[in-house]
Protein backbone atom coordinates (compact mmCIF):
# COMPACT_ATOMS: atom_id res chain seq x y z
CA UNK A 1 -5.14 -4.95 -11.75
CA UNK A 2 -6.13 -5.36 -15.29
CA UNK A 3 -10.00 -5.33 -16.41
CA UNK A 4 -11.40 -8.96 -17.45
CA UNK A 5 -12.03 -9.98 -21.03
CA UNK A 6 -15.70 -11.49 -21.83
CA UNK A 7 -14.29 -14.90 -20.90
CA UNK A 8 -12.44 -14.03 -17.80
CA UNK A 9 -15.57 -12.95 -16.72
CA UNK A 10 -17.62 -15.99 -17.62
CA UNK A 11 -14.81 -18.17 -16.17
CA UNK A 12 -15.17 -16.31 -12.69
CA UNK A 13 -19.25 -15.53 -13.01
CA UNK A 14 -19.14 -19.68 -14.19
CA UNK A 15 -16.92 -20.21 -11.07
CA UNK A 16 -19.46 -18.60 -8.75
CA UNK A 17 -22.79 -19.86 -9.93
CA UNK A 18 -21.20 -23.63 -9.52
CA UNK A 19 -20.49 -22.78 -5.77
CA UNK A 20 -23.89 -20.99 -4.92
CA UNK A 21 -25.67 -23.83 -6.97
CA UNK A 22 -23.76 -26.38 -4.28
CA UNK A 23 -24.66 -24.41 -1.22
CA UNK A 24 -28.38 -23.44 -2.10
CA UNK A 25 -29.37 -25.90 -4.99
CA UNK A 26 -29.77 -25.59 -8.30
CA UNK A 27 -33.81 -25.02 -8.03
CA UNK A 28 -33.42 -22.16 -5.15
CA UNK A 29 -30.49 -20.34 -7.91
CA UNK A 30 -32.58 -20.39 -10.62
CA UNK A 31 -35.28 -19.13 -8.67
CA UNK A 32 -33.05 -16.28 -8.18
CA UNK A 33 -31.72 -15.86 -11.14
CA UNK A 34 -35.56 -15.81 -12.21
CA UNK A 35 -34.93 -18.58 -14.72
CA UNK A 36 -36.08 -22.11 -14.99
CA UNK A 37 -33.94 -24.91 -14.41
CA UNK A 38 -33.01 -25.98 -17.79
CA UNK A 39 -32.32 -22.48 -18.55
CA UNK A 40 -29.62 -22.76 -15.55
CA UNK A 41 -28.16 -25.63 -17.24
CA UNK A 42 -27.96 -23.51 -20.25
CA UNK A 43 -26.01 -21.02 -18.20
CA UNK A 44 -23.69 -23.51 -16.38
CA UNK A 45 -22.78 -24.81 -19.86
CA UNK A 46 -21.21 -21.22 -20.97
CA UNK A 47 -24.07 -21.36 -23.48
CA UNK A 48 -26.56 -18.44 -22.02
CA UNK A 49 -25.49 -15.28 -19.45
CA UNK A 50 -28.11 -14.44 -17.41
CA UNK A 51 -28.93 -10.16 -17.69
CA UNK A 52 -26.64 -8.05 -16.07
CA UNK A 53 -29.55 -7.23 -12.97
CA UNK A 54 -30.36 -10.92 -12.57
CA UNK A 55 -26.24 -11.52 -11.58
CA UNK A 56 -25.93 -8.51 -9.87
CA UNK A 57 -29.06 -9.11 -7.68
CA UNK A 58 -27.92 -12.26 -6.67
CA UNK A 59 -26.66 -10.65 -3.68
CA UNK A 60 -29.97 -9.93 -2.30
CA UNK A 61 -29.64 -13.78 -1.72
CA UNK A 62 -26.44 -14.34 -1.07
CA UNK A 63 -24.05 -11.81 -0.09
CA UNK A 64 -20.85 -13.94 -1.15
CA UNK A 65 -22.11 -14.40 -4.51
CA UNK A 66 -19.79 -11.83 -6.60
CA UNK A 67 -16.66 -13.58 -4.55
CA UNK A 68 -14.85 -14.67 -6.97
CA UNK A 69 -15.52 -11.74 -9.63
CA UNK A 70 -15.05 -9.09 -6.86
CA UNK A 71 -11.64 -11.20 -5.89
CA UNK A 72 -9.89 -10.52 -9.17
CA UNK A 73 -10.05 -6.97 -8.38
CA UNK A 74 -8.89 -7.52 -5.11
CA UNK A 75 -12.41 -6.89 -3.27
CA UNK A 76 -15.05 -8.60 -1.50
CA UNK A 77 -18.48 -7.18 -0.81
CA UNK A 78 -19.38 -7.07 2.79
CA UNK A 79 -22.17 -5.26 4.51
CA UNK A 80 -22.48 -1.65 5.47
CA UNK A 81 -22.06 -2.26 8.86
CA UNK A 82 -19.00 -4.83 8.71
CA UNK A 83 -16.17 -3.72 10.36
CA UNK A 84 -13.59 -3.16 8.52
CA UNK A 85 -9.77 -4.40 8.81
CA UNK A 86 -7.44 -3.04 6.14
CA UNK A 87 -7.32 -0.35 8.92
CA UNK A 88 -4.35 -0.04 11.20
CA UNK A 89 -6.26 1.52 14.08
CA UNK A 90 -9.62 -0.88 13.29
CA UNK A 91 -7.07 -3.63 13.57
CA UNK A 92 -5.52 -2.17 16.81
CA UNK A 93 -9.39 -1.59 18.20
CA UNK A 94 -10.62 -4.86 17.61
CA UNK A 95 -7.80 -6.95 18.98
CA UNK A 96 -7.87 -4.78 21.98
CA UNK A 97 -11.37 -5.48 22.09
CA UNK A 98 -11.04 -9.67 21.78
CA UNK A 99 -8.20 -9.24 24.46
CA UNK A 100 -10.44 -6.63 26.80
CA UNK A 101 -13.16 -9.73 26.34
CA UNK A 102 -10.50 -12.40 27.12
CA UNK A 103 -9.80 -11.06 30.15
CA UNK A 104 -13.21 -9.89 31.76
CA UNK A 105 -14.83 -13.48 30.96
CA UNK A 106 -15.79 -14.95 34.15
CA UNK A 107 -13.22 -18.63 33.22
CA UNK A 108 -9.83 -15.85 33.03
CA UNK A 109 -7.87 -15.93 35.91
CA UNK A 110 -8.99 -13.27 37.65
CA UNK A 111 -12.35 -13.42 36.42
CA UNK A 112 -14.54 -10.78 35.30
CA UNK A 113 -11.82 -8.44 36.22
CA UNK A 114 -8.50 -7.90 34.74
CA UNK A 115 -5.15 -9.40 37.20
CA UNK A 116 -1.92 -7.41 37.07
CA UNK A 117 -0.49 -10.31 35.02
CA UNK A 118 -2.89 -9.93 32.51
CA UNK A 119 -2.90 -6.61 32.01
CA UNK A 120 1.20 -7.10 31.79
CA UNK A 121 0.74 -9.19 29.30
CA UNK A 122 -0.96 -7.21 26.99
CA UNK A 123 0.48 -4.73 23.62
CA UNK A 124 1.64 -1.61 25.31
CA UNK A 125 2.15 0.01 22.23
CA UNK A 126 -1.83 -1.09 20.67
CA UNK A 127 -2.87 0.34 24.03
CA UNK A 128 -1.46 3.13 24.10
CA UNK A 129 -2.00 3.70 20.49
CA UNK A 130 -5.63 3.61 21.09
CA UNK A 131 -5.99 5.84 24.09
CA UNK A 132 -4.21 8.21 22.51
CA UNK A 133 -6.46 8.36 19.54
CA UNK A 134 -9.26 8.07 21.26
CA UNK A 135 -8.01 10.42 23.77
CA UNK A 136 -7.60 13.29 21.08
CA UNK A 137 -11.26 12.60 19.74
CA UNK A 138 -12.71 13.07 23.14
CA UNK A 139 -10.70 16.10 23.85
CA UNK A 140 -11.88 17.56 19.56
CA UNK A 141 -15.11 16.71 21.17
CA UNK A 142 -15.07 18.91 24.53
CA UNK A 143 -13.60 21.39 22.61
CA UNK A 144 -16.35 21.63 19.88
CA UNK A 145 -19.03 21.31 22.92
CA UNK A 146 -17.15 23.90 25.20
CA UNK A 147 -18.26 27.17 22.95
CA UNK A 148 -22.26 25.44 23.01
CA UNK A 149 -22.09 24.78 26.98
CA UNK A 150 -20.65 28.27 27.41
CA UNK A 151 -23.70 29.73 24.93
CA UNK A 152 -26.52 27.95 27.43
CA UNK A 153 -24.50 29.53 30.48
CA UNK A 154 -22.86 26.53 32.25
């Protein structure tokens, strides 16, 4: 990952603008931008940069609009309650969870609950990946809450 020169950066920032200018209009971006029109032409001709907080508060508006900026460092923006899924176990979690959904919907085979067969069918090793990671949080759990249950004499 290298950083980007003044025009990489107004190639990708130039990049951006044109696709957020197709999906909201030109009018509702400059509006945002908190420039008029003609002034956004200026911009989208490489001949004006908006300020550094006008860009960057774009994605008050937009939460996509640093895409392709973010992308040449190999990032995307997403919100602080996305789930994440660069992470093994998040990956593990979540397909369990699609598959757990699959096969309690009322149209599965066995309807809401899960047949032999389907539960056959599914990634032994995810499963049992996850229970036993969520298996030793439970049990750090009891054992962190055993010394305060013992304290209050139960």
């Amino acid at each position: 990952m290298q950083p980007l020169t003044e025009q990489q950066f107004r190639a990708k920032w130039l990049r951006a603008l044109s696709r957020l200018c197709d999906n909201h209009g030109d009018g509702q971006v400059a509006l945002w931008l908190g420039i008029t029109e003609r002034h956004l032409r200026n911009v989208k001709a490489g001949t004006s940069l908006p300020s550094a907080d006008r860009i960057w508060n774009l994605l008050a508006f937009d939460d996509s609009a640093h895409d392709e900026l973010d992308g040449e460092y190999g990032l995307k923006n997403v919100g602080a309650n996305a789930v994440c899924t660069s992470d093994p176990l998040t990956i593990d979690l979540i397909a369990l969870a699609h598959e757990t959904a699959q096969a309690e919907a009322p149209d599965s085979p066995g309807g809401t609950a899960t047949t032999d067969h389907e539960l056959l069918l599914k990634d032994e090793g995810r499963l049992r990946k996850c229970y036993r990671t969520l298996g030793t949080w439970l049990a750090r759990i009891d054992e962190i809450r055993r010394p305060t249950l013992r304290a209050v004499g139960q």
